[in-house]
N, C-alpha and C. Protein backbone atom coordinates (compact mmCIF):
# COMPACT_ATOMS: atom_id res chain seq x y z
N UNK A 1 -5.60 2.67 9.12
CA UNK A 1 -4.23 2.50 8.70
C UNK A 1 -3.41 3.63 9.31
N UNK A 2 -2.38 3.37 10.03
CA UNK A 2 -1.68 4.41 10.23
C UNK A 2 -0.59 4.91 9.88
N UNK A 3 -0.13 6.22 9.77
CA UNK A 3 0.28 6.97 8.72
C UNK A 3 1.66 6.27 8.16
N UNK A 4 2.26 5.81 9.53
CA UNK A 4 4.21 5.09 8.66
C UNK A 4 3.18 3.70 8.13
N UNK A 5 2.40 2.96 7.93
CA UNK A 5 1.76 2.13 7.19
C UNK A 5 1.55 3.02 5.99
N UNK A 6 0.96 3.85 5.70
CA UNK A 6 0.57 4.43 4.41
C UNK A 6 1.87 5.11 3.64
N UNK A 7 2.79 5.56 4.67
CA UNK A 7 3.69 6.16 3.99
C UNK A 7 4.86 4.62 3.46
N UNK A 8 5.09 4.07 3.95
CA UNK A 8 5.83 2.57 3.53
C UNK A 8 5.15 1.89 2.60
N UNK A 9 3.96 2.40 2.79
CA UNK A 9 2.82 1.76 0.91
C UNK A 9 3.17 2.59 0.17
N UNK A 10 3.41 3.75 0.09
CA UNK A 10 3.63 4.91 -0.80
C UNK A 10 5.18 4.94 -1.73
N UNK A 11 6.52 4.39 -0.86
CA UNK A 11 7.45 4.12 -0.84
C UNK A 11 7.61 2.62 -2.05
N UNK A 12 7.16 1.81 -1.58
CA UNK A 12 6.94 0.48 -2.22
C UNK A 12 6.36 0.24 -3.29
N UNK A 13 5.17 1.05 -3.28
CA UNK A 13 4.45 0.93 -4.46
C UNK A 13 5.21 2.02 -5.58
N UNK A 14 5.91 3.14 -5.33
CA UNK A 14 6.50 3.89 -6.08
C UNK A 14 7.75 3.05 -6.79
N UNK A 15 8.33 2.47 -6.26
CA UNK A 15 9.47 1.35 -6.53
C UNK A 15 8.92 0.22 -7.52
N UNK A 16 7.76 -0.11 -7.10
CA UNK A 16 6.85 -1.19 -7.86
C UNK A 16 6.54 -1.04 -9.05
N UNK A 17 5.95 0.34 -8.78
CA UNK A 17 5.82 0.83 -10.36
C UNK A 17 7.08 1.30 -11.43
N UNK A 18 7.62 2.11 -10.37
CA UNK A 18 9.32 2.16 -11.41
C UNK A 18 9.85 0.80 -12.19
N UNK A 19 9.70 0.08 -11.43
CA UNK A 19 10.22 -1.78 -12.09
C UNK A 19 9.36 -1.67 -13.33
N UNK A 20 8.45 -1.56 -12.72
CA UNK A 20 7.10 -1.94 -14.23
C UNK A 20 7.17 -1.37 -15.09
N UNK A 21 7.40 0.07 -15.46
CA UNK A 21 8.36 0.57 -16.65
C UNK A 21 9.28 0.75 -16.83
N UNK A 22 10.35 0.20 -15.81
CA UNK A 22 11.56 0.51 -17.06
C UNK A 22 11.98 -0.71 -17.25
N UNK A 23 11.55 -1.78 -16.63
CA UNK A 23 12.03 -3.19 -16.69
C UNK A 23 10.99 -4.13 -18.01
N UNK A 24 9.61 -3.92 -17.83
CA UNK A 24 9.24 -4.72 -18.42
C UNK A 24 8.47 -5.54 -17.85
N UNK A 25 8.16 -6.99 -19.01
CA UNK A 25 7.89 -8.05 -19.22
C UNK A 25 7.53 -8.43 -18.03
N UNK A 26 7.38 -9.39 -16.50
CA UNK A 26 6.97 -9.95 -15.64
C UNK A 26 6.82 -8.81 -14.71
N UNK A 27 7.35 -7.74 -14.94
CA UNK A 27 7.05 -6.97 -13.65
C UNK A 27 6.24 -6.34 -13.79
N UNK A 28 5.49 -6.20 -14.60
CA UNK A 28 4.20 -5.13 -15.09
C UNK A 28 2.86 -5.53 -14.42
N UNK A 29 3.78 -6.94 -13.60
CA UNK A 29 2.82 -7.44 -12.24
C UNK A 29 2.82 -6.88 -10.87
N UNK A 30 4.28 -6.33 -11.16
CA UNK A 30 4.76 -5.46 -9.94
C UNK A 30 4.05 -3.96 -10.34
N UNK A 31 3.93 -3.64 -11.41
CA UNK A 31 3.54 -2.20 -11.73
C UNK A 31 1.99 -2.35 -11.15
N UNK A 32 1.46 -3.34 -11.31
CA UNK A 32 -0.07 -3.52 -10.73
C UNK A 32 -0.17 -3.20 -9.15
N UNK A 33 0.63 -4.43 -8.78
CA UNK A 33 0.80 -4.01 -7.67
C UNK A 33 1.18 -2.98 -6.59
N UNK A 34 1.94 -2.41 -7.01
CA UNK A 34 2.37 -1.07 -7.38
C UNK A 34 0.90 0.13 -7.16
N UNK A 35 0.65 0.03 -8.12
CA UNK A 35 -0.70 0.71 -8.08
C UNK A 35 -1.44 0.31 -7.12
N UNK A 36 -1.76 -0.91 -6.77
CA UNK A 36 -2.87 -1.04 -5.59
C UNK A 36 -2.48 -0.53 -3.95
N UNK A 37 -1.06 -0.49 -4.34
CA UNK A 37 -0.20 0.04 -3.00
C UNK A 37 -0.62 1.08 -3.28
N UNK A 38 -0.35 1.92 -3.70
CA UNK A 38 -0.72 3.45 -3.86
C UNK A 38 -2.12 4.20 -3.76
N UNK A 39 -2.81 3.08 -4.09
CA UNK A 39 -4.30 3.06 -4.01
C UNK A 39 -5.10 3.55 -2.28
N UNK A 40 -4.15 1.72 -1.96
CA UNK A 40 -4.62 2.04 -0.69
C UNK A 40 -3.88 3.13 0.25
N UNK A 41 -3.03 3.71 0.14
CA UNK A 41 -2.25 4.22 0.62
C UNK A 41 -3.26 5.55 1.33
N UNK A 42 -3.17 6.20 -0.34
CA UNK A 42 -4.50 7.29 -0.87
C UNK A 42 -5.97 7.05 0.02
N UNK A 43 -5.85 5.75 -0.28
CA UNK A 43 -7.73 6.11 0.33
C UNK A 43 -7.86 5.60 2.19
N UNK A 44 -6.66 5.65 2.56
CA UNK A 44 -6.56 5.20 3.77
C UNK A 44 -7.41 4.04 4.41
N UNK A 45 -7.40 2.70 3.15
CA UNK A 45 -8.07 1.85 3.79
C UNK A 45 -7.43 0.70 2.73
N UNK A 46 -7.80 -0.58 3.67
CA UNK A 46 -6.88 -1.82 2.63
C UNK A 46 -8.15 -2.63 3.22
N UNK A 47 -8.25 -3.17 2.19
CA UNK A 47 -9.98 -4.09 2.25
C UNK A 47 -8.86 -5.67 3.06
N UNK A 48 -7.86 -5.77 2.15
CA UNK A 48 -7.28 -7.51 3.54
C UNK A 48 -6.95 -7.37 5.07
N UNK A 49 -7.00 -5.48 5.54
CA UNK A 49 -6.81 -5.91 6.85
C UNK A 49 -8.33 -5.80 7.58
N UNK A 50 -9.18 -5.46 6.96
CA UNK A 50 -10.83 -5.53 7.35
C UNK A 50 -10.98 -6.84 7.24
N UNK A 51 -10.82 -7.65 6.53
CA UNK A 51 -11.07 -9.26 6.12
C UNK A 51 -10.54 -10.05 7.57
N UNK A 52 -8.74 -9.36 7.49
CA UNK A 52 -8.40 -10.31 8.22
C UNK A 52 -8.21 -9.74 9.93
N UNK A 53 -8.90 -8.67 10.01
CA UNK A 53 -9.24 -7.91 11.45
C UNK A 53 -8.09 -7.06 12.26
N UNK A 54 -6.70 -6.97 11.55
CA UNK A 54 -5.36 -6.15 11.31
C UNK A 54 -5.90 -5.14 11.42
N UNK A 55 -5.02 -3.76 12.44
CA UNK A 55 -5.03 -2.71 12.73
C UNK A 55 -3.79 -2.49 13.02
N UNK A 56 -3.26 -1.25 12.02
CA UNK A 56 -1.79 -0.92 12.51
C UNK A 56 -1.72 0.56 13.27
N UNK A 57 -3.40 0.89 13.52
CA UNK A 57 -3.41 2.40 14.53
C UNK A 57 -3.08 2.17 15.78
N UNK A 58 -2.22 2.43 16.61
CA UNK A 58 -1.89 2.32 18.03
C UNK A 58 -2.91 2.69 18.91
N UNK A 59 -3.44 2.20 20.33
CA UNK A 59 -4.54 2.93 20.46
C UNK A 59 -4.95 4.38 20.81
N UNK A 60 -4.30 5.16 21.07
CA UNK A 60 -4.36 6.18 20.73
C UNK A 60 -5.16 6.93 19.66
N UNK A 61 -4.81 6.71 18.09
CA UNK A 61 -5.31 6.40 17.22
C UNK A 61 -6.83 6.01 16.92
N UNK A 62 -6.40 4.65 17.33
CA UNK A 62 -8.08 4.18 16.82
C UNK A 62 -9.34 4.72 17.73
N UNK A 63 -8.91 5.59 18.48
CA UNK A 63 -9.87 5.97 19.60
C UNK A 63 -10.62 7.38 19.09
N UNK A 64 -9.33 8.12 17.81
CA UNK A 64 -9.87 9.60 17.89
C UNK A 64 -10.30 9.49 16.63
């Protein structure tokens, strides 16, 4: 994953989760989500782009 990927998960999922408490009721789906953004963000890996063979490291990157 590369880093403006992790940092735009970090961004999103912070927003995601803000909805989820102060809003409530249906978004506490977004607060989940939310969290899994942040998750992967953190562990520098997202299990759907291994599935679906997605690489957002330039090659540069995926080389070092």
């Amino acid at each position: 994953m590369a880093f403006w990927d992790a940092v735009v998960r970090v961004l999103v999922g912070a927003i995601l989760i803000w909805l989820g408490i102060e809003k409530g009721g249906v978004f506490v789906i977004a607060e989940v989500v939310g969290f899994i953004l942040m998750l992967t963000a953190i562990l520098n890996f997202c299990p759907l782009y291994l599935i679906a063979g997605i690489s957002t490291k330039g090659k540069e990157e995926a080389t070092a």
